[in-house]
Protein backbone atom coordinates (compact mmCIF):
# COMPACT_ATOMS: atom_id res chain seq x y z
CA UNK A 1 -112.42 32.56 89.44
CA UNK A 2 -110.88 31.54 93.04
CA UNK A 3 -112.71 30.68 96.10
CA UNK A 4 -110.99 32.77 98.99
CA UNK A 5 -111.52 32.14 102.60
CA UNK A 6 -110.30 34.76 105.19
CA UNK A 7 -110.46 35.57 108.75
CA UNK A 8 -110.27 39.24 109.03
CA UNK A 9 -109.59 41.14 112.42
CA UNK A 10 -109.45 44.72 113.70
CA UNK A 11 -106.06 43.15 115.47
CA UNK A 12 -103.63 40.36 115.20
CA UNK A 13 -105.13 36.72 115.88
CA UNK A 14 -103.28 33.58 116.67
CA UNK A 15 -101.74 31.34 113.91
CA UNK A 16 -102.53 27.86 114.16
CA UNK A 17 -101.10 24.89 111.99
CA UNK A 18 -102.55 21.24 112.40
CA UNK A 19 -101.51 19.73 109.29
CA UNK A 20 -98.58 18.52 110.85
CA UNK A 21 -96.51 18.82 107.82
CA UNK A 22 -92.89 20.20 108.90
CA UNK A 23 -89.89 21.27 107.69
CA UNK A 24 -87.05 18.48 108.66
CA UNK A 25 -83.45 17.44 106.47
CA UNK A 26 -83.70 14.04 104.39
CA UNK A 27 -81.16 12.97 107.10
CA UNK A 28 -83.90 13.37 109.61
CA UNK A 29 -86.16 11.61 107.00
CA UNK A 30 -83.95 8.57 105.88
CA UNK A 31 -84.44 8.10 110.06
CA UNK A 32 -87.92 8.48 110.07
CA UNK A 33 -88.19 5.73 106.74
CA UNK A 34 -84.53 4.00 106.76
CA UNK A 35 -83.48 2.88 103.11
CA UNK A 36 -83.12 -0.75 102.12
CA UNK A 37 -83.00 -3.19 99.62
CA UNK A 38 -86.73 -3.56 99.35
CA UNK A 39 -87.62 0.08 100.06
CA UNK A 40 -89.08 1.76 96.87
CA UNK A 41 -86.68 4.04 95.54
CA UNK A 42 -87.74 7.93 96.14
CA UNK A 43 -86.54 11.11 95.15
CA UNK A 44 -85.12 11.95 98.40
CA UNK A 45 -82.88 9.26 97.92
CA UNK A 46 -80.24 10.57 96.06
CA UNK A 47 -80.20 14.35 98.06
CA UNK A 48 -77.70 15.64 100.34
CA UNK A 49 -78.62 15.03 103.88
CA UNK A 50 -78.58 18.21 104.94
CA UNK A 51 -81.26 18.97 102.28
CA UNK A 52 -84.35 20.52 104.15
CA UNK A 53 -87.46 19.55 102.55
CA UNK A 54 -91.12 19.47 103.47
CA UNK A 55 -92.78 16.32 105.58
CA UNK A 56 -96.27 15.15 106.31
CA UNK A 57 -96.81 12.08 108.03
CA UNK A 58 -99.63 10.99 105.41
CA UNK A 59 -102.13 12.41 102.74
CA UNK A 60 -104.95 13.11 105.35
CA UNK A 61 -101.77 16.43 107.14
CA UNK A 62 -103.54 18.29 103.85
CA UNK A 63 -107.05 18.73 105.29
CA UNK A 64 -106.38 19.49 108.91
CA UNK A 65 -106.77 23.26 110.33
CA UNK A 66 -103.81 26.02 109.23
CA UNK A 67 -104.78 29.68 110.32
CA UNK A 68 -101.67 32.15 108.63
CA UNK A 69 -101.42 35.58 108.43
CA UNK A 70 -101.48 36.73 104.80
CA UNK A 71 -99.19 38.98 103.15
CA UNK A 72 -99.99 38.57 99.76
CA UNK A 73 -103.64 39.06 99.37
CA UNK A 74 -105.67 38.61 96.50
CA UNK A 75 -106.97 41.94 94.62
CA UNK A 76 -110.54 40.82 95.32
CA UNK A 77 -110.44 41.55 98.98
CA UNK A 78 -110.43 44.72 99.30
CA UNK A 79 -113.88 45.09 98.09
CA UNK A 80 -115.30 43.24 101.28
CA UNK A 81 -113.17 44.45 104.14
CA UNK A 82 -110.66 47.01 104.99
CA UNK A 83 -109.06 45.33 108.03
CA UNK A 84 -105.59 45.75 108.85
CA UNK A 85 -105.28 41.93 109.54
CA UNK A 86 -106.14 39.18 106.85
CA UNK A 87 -105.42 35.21 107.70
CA UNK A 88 -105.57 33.06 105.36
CA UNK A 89 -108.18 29.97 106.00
CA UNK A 90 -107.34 26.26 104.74
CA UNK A 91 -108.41 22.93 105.17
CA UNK A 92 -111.27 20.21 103.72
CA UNK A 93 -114.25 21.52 106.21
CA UNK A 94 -115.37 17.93 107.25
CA UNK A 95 -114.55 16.38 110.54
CA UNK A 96 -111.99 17.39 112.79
CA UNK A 97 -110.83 20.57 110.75
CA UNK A 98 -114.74 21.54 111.39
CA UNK A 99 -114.21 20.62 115.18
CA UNK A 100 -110.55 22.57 115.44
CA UNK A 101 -111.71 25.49 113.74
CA UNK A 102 -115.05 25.90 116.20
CA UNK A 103 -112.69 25.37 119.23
CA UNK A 104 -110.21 28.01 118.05
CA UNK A 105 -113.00 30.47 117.43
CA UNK A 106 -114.23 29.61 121.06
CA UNK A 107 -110.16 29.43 122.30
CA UNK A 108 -108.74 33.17 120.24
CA UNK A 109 -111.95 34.89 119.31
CA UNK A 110 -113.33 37.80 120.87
CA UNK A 111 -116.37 39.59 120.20
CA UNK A 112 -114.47 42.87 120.93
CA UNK A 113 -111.72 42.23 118.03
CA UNK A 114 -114.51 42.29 115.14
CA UNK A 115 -113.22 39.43 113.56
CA UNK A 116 -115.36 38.27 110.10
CA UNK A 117 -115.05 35.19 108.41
CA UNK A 118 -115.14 35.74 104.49
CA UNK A 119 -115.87 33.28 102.08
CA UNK A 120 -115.86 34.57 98.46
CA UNK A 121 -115.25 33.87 94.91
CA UNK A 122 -112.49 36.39 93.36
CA UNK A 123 -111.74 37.26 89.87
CA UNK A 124 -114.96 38.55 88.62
CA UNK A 125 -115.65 41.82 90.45
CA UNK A 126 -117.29 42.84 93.26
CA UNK A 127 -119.86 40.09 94.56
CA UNK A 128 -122.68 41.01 97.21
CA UNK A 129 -122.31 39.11 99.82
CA UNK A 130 -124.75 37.20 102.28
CA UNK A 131 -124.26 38.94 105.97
CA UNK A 132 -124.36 36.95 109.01
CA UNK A 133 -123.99 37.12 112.38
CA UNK A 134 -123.14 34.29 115.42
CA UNK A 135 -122.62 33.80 118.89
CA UNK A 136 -118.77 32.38 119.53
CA UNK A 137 -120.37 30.65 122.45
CA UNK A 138 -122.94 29.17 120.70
CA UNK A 139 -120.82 27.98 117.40
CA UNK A 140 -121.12 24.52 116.45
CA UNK A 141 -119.46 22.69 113.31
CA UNK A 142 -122.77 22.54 111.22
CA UNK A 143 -122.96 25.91 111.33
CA UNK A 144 -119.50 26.32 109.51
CA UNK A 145 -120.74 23.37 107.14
CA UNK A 146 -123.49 25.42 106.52
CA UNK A 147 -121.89 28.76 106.02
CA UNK A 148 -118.96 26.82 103.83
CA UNK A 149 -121.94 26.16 101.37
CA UNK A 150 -123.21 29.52 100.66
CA UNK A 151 -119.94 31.19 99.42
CA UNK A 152 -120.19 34.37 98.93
CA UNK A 153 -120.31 35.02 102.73
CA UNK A 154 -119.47 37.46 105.49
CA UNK A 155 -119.94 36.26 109.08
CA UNK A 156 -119.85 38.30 112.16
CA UNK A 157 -118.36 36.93 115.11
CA UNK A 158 -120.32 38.64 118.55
């Protein structure tokens, strides 16, 4: 089983990604980290330069707010929604990914788009999940601790 977190919408919302990690060439990188004798040798070393390859600027780009629209969604979610738009939901749900993701719901959310957050486990059939509904004014970060615990979760966004 797979724990899936969506944001689903009656229309398209806005794509967000705070991760920082970008796409740059290892010429742009060996500029970013120039190569000596006394740097550790890496992979990227021996590429061409004009070899595009993924960058974050440390470990902690993996836990930070990305909202993307999802094209390939898993089986399971068509048993809890059948919204036209699906965006995928990823981060580590402490901190400022908590504090990002309750300022873009106050920022792009609208009560009028019927947008539900999901939380569920896939892979073993159709789970009943809890309902909930908030306030996008009223919002705070321990309530998306909070609803992050339950799984098995649809919230309603009003």
């Amino acid at each position: 089983m797979s724990l899936f977190t969506f944001l689903v919408s009656d229309c398209p919302l806005e794509e967000v990604d705070y991760s920082g990690i970008t796409e740059i060439t290892v010429r742009e990188l060996k500029k970013l980290y120039p190569i000596s004798d006394k740097t550790p040798v890496q992979s990227w070393h021996s590429m061409d330069n004009d070899t595009r390859i993924l960058h974050a600027p440390d470990a902690s780009a993996f836990g930070e707010l990305v909202i993307s629209f999802c094209n390939n969604l898993p089986y399971d979610l068509a048993f809890y929604t059948e919204k036209e738009y699906a965006y995928s939901l990823d981060g580590n749900w402490k901190g400022k990914f908590l504090t990002d993701f309750v300022d873009y719901i106050k920022t792009h959310i609208k009560a009028s788009e019927n947008v539900q957050l999901l939380i569920f486990w896939a892979g073993d059939g159709e789970q009943k999940l809890i309902e909930r509904e908030i306030s996008i004014e009223e919002i705070q970060p321990n309530h998306l601790e909070q609803f992050k615990r339950k799984k098995n979760i649809r919230i309603q966004f009003v």
